[in-house]
C-alpha atoms as a PDB file:
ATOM      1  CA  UNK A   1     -37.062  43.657  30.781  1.00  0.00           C
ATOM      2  CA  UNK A   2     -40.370  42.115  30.813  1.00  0.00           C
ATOM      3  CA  UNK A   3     -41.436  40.102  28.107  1.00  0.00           C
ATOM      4  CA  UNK A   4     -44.738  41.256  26.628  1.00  0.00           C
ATOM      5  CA  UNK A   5     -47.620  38.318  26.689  1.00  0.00           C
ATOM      6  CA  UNK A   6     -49.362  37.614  23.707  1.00  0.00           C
ATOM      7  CA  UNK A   7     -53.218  37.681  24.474  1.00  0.00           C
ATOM      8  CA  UNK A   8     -55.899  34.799  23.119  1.00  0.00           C
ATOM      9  CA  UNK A   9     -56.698  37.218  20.700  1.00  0.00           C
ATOM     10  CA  UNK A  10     -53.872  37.342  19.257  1.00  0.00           C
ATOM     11  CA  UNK A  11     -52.687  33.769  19.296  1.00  0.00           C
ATOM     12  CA  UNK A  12     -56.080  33.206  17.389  1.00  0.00           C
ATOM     13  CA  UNK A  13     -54.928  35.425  14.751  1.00  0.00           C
ATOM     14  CA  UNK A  14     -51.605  33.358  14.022  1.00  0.00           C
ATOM     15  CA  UNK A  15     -51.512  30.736  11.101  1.00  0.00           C
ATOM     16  CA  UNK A  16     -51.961  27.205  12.298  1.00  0.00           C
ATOM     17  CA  UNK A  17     -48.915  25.325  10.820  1.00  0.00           C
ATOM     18  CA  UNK A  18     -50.587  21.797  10.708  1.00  0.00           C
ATOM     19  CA  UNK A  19     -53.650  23.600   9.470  1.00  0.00           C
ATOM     20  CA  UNK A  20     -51.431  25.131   6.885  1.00  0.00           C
ATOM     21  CA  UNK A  21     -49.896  21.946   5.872  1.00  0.00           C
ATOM     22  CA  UNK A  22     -52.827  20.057   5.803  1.00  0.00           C
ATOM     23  CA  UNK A  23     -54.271  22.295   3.082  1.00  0.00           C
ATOM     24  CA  UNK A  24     -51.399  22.439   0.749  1.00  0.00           C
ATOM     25  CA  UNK A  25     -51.557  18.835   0.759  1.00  0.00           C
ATOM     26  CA  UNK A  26     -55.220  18.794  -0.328  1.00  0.00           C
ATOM     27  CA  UNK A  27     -55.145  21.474  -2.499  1.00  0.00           C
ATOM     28  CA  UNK A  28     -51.973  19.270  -4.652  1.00  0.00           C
ATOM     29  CA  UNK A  29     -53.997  16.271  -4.370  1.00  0.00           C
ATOM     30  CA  UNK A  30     -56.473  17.943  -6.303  1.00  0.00           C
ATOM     31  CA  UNK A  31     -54.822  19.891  -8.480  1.00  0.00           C
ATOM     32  CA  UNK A  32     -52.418  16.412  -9.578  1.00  0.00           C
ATOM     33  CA  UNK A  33     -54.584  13.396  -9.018  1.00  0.00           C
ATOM     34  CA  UNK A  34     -52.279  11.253 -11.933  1.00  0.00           C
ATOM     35  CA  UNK A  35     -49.237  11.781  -9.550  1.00  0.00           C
ATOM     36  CA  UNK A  36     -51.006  11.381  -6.370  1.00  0.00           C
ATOM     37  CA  UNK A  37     -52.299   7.608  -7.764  1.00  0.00           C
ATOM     38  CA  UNK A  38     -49.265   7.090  -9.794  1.00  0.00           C
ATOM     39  CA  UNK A  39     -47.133   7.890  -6.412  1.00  0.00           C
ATOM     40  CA  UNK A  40     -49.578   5.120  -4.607  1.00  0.00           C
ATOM     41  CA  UNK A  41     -48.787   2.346  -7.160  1.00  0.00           C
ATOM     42  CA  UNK A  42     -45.449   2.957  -7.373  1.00  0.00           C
ATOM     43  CA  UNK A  43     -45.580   2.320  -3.412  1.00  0.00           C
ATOM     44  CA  UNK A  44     -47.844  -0.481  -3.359  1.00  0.00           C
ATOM     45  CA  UNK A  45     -45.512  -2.097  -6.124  1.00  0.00           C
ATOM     46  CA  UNK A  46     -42.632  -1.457  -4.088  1.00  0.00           C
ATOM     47  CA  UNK A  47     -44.024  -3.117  -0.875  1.00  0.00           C
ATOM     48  CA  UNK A  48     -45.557  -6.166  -2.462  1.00  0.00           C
ATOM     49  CA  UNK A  49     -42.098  -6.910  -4.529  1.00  0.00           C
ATOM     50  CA  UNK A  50     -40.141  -6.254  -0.817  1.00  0.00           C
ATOM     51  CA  UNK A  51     -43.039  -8.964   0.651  1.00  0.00           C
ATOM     52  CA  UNK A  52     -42.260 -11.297  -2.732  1.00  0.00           C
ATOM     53  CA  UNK A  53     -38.458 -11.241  -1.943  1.00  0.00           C
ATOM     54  CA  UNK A  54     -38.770 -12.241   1.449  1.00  0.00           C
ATOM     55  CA  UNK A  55     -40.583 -14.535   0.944  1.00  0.00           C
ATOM     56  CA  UNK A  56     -38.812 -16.218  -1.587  1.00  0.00           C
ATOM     57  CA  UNK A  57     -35.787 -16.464   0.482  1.00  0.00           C
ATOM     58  CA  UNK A  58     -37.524 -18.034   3.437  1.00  0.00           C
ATOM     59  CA  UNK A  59     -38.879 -20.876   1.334  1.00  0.00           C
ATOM     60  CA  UNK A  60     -35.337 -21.223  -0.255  1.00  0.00           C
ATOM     61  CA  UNK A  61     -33.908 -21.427   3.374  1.00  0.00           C
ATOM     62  CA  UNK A  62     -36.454 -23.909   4.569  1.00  0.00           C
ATOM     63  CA  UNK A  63     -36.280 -25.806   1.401  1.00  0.00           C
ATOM     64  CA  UNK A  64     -32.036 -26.040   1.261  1.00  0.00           C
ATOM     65  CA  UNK A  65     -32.577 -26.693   5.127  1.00  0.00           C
ATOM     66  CA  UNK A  66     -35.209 -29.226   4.908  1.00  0.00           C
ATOM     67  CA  UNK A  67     -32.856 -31.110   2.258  1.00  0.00           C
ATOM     68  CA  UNK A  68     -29.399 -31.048   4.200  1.00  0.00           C
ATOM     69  CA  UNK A  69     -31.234 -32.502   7.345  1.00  0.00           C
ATOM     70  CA  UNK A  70     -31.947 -35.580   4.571  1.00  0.00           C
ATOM     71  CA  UNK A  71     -28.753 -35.947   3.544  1.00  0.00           C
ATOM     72  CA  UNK A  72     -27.035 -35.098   6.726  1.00  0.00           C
ATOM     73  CA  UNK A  73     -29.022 -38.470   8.611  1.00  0.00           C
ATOM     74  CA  UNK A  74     -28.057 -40.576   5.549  1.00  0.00           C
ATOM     75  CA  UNK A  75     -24.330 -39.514   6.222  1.00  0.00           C
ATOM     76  CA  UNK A  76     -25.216 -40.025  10.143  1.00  0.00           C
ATOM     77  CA  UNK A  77     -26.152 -43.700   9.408  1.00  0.00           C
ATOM     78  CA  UNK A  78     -23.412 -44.565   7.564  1.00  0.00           C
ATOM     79  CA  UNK A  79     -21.083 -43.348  10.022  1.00  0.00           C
ATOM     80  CA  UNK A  80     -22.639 -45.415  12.669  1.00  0.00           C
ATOM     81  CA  UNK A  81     -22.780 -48.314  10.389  1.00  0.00           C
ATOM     82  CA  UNK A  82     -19.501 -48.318   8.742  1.00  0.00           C
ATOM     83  CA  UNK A  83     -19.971 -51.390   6.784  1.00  0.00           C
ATOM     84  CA  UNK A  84     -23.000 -50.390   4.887  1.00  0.00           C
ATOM     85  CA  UNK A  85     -20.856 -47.305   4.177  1.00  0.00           C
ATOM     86  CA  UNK A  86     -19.700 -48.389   0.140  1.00  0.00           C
ATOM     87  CA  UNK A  87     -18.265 -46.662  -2.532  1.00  0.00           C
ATOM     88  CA  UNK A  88     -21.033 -46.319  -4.043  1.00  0.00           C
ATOM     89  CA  UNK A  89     -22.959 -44.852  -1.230  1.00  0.00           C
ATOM     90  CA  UNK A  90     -20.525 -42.068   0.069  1.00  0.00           C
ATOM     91  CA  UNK A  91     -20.241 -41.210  -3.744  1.00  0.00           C
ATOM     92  CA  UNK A  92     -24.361 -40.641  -3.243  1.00  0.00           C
ATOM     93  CA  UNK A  93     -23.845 -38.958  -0.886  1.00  0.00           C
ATOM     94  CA  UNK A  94     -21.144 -36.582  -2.176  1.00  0.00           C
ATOM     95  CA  UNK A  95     -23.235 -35.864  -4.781  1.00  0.00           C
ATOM     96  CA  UNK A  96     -26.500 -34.757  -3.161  1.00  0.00           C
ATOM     97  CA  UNK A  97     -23.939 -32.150  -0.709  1.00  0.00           C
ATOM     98  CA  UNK A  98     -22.506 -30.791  -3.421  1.00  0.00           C
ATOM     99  CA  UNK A  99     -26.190 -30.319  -5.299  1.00  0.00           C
ATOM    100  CA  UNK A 100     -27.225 -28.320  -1.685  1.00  0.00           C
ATOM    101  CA  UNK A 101     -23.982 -26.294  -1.959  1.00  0.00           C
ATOM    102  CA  UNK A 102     -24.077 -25.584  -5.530  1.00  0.00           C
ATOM    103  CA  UNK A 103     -27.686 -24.384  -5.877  1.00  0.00           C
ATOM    104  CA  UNK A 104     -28.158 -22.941  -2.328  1.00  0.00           C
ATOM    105  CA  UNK A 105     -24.677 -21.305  -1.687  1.00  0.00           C
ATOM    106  CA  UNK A 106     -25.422 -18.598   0.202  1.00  0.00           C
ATOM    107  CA  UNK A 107     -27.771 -20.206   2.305  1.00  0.00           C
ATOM    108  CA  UNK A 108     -26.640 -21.564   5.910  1.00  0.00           C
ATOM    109  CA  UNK A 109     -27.241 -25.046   4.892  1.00  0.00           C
ATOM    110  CA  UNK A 110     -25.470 -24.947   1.554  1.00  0.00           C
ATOM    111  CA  UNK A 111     -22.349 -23.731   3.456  1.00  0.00           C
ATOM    112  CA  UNK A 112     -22.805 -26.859   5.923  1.00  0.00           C
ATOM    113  CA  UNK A 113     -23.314 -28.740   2.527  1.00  0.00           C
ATOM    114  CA  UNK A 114     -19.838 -27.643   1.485  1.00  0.00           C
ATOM    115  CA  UNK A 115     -18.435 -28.519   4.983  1.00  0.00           C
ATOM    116  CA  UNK A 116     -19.840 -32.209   4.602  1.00  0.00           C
ATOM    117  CA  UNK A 117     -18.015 -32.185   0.684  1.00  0.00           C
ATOM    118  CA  UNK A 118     -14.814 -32.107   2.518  1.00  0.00           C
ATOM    119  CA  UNK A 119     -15.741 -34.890   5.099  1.00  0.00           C
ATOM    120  CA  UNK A 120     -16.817 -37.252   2.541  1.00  0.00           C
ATOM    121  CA  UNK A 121     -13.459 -36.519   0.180  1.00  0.00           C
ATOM    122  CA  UNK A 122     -11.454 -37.055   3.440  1.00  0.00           C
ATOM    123  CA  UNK A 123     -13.081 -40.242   4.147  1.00  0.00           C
ATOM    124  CA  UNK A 124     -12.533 -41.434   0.545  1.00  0.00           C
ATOM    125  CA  UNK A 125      -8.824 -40.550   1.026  1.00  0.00           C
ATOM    126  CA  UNK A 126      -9.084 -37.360  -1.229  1.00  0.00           C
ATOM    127  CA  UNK A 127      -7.127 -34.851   0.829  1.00  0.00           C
ATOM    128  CA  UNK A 128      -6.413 -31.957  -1.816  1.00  0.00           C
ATOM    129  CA  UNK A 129     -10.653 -32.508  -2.749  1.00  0.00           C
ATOM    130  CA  UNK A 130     -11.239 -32.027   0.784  1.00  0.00           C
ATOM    131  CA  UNK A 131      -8.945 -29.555   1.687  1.00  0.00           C
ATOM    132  CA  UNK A 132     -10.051 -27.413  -1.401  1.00  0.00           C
ATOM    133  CA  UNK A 133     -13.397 -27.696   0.206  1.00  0.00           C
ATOM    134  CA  UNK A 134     -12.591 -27.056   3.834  1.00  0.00           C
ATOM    135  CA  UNK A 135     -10.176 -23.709   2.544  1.00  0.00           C
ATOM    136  CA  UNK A 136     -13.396 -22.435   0.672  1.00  0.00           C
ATOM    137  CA  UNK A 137     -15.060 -22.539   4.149  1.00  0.00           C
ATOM    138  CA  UNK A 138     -12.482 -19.465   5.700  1.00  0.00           C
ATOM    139  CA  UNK A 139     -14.768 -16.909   4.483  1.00  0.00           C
ATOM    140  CA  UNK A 140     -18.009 -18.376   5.037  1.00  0.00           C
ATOM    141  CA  UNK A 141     -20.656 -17.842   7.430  1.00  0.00           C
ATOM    142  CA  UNK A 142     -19.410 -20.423   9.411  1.00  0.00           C
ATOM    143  CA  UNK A 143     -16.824 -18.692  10.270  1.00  0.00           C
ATOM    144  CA  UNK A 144     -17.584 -15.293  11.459  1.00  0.00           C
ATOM    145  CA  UNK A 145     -20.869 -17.159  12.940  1.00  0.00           C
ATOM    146  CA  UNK A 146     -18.399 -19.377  15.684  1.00  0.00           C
ATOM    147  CA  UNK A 147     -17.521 -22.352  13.802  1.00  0.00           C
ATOM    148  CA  UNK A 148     -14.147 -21.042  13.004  1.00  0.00           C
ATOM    149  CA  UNK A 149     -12.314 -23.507  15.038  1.00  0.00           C
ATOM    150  CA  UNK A 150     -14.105 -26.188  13.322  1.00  0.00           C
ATOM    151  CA  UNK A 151     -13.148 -25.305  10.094  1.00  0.00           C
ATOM    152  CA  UNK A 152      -9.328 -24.896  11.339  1.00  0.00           C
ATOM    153  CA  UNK A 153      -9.176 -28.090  12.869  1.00  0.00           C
ATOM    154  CA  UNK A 154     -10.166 -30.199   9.548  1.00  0.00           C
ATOM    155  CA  UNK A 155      -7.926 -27.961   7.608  1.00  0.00           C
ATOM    156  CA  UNK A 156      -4.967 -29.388   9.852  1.00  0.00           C
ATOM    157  CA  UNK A 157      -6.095 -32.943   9.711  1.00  0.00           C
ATOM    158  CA  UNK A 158      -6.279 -32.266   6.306  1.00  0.00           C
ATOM    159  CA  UNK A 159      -2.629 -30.889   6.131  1.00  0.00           C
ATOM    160  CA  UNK A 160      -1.581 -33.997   8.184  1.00  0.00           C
ATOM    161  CA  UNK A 161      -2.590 -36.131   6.100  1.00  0.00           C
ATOM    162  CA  UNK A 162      -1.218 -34.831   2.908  1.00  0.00           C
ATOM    163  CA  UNK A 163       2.237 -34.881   5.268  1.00  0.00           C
ATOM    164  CA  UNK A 164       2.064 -31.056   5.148  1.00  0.00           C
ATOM    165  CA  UNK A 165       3.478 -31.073   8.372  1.00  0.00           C
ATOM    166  CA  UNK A 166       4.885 -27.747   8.943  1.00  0.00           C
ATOM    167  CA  UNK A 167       1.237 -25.959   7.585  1.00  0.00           C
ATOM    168  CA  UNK A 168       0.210 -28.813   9.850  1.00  0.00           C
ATOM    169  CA  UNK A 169       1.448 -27.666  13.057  1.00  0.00           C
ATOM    170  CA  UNK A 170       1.088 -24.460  12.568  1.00  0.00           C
ATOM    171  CA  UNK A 171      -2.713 -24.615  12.597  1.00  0.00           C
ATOM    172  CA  UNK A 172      -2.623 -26.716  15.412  1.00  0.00           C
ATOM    173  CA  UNK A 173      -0.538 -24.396  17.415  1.00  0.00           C
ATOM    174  CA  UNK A 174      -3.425 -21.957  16.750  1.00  0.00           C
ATOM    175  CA  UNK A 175      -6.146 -24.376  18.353  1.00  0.00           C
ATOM    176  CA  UNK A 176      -3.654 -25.604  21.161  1.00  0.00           C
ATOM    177  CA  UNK A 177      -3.843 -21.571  22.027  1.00  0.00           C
ATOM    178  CA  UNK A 178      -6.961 -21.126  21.678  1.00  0.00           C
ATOM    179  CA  UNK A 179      -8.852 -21.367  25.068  1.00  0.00           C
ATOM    180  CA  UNK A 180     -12.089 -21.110  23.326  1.00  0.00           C
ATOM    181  CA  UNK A 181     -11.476 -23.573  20.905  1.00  0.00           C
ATOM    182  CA  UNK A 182     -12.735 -27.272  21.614  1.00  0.00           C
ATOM    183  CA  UNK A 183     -10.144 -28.426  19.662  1.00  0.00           C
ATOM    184  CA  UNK A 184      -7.120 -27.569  22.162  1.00  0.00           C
ATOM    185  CA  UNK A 185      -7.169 -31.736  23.738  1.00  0.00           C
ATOM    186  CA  UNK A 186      -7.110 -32.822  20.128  1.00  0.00           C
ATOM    187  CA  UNK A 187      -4.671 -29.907  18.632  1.00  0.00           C
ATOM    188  CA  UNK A 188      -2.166 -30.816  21.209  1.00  0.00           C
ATOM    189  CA  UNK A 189      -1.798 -34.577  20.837  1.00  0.00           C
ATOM    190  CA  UNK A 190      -1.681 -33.548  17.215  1.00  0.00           C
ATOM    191  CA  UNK A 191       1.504 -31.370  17.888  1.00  0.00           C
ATOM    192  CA  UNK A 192       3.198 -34.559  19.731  1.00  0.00           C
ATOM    193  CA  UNK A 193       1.891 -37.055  16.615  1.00  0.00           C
ATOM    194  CA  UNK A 194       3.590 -34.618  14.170  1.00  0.00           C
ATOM    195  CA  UNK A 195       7.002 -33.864  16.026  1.00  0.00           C
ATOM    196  CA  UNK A 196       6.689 -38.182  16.206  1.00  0.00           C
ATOM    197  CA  UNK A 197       6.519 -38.369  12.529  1.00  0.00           C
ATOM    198  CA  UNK A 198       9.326 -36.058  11.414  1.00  0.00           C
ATOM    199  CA  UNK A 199      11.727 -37.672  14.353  1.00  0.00           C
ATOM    200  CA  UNK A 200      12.009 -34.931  17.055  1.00  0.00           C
ATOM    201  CA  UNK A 201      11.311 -37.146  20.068  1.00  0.00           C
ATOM    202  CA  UNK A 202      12.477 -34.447  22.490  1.00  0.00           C
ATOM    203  CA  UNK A 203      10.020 -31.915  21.209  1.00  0.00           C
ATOM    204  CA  UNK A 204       7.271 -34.755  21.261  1.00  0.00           C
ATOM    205  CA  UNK A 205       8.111 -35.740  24.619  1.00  0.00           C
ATOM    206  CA  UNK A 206       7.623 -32.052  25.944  1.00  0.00           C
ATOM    207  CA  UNK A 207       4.380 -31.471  24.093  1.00  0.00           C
ATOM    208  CA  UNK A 208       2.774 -35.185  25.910  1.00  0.00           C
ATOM    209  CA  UNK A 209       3.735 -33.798  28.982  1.00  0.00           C
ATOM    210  CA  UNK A 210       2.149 -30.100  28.367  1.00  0.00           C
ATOM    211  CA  UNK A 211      -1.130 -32.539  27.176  1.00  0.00           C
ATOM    212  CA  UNK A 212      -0.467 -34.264  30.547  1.00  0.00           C
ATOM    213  CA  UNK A 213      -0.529 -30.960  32.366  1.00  0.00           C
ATOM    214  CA  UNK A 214      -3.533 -29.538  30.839  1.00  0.00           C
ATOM    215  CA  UNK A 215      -5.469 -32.192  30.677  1.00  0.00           C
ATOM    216  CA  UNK A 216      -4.540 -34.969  33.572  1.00  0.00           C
ATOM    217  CA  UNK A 217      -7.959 -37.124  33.176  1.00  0.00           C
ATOM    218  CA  UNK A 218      -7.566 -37.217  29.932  1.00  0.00           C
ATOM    219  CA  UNK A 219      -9.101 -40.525  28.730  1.00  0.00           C
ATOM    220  CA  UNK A 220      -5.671 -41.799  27.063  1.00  0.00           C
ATOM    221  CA  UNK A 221      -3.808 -40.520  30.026  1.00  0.00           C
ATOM    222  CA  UNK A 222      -1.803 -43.484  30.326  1.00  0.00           C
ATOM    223  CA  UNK A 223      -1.329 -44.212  26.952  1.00  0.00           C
ATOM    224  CA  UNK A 224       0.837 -40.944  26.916  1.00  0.00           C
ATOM    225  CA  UNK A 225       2.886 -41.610  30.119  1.00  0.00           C
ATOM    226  CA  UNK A 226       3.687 -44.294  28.199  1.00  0.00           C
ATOM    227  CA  UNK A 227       4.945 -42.653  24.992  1.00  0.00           C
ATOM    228  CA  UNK A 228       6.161 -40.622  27.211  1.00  0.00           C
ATOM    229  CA  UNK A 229       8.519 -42.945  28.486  1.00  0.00           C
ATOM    230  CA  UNK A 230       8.927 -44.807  25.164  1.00  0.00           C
ATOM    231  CA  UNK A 231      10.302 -41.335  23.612  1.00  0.00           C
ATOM    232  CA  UNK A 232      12.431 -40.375  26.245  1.00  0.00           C
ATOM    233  CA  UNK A 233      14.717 -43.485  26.099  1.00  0.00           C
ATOM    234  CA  UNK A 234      15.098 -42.854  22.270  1.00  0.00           C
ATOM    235  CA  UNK A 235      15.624 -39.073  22.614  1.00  0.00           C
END
């Protein structure tokens, strides 16, 4: 069946739509001028408050930024310079991360703040301080942005050195296994340290030689053969 065409004639006669549109529009912008300018502010208001937000929380980023790069040279300097590294000193320092991580917690920086809390308790021999800190950190930004194995790995020095050995070596299991972590050098001599500690030179002795075999240039190489050989005459 053929279809039948529609002439120019015709096709003048129909309605433009846009046309259509365009005219209802006018004729309500006449007929409510209050809601057409009340509509307007309402959207100006809206878009100057979204510009005022934004912009507040880049200056808070740059500003909690611009005052962890302070602190974190200070801490730099006195870990290159351990002497001039005092009480007094680390406790300043302490006290300007914890300021960053307090008033800019959900910032980047105040996150790295809370990361450098746990450093400085550890240093000043404060293990539960630090590992309260460093346990805080699981859920952070850090975490789901990479530093994950970071976080982990101060989490089991922290657990070492409260002699939490079995929460110990199970977080460094998790790094040793880890072939993206670049902890898994440091997680494994950790494994043989800890199996040292509680007496079980046999396991120790097996977990040298699997740091041996995964890492044969290692730069304490042959201080390993020789626990290695120390161990094995006990065991």
């Amino acid at each position: 069946m053929v279809e039948k065409k529609i002439t120019r004639k015709e096709l003048l006669k129909e309605p433009d739509e846009f046309m259509t549109v365009t005219g209802q529009v006018i004729r309500y912008t006449r007929q409510h001028p209050k809601v057409i300018t009340a509509g307007c502010v309402i959207v100006v208001i809206v878009a100057l408050a979204a510009l005022g937000i934004n912009t507040y929380f880049t200056q808070r980023q740059l500003k909690s930024h611009e005052l962890f790069e302070a602190a974190h040279r200070e801490y730099e300097a006195s870990m290159l310079s351990p002497d001039s590294a005092t009480p007094e000193r680390l406790d300043g320092l302490l006290a300007r991360f914890e300021a960053i991580a307090r008033d800019y917690a959900s910032t980047n920086a105040g996150e790295m703040a809370r990361l450098y809390t746990g450093h400085l308790l550890y240093r000043k021999g404060d293990y539960q301080g630090a590992l309260d800190r460093y346990t805080k950190l699981q859920s952070s930004h850090l975490v789901t942005g990479g530093l994950g194995p970071l976080v982990t790995y101060h989490i089991a020095m922290t657990r070492l050195a409260l002699k939490d050995y079995d929460q110990a070596l199970t977080l460094f299991d998790q790094l040793s296994k880890d072939i993206n972590s670049p902890y898994r050098r440091e997680a494994l001599a950790s494994i043989a340290r800890i199996y040292e500690l509680t007496g079980k030179n046999k396991e120790a002795v097996q977990a040298y030689r699997q740091y041996l075999k995964m890492f044969p240039e290692a730069p304490d190489a042959v201080f390993i053969k020789t626990r290695i050989a120390d161990l094995s005459a006990k065991a």
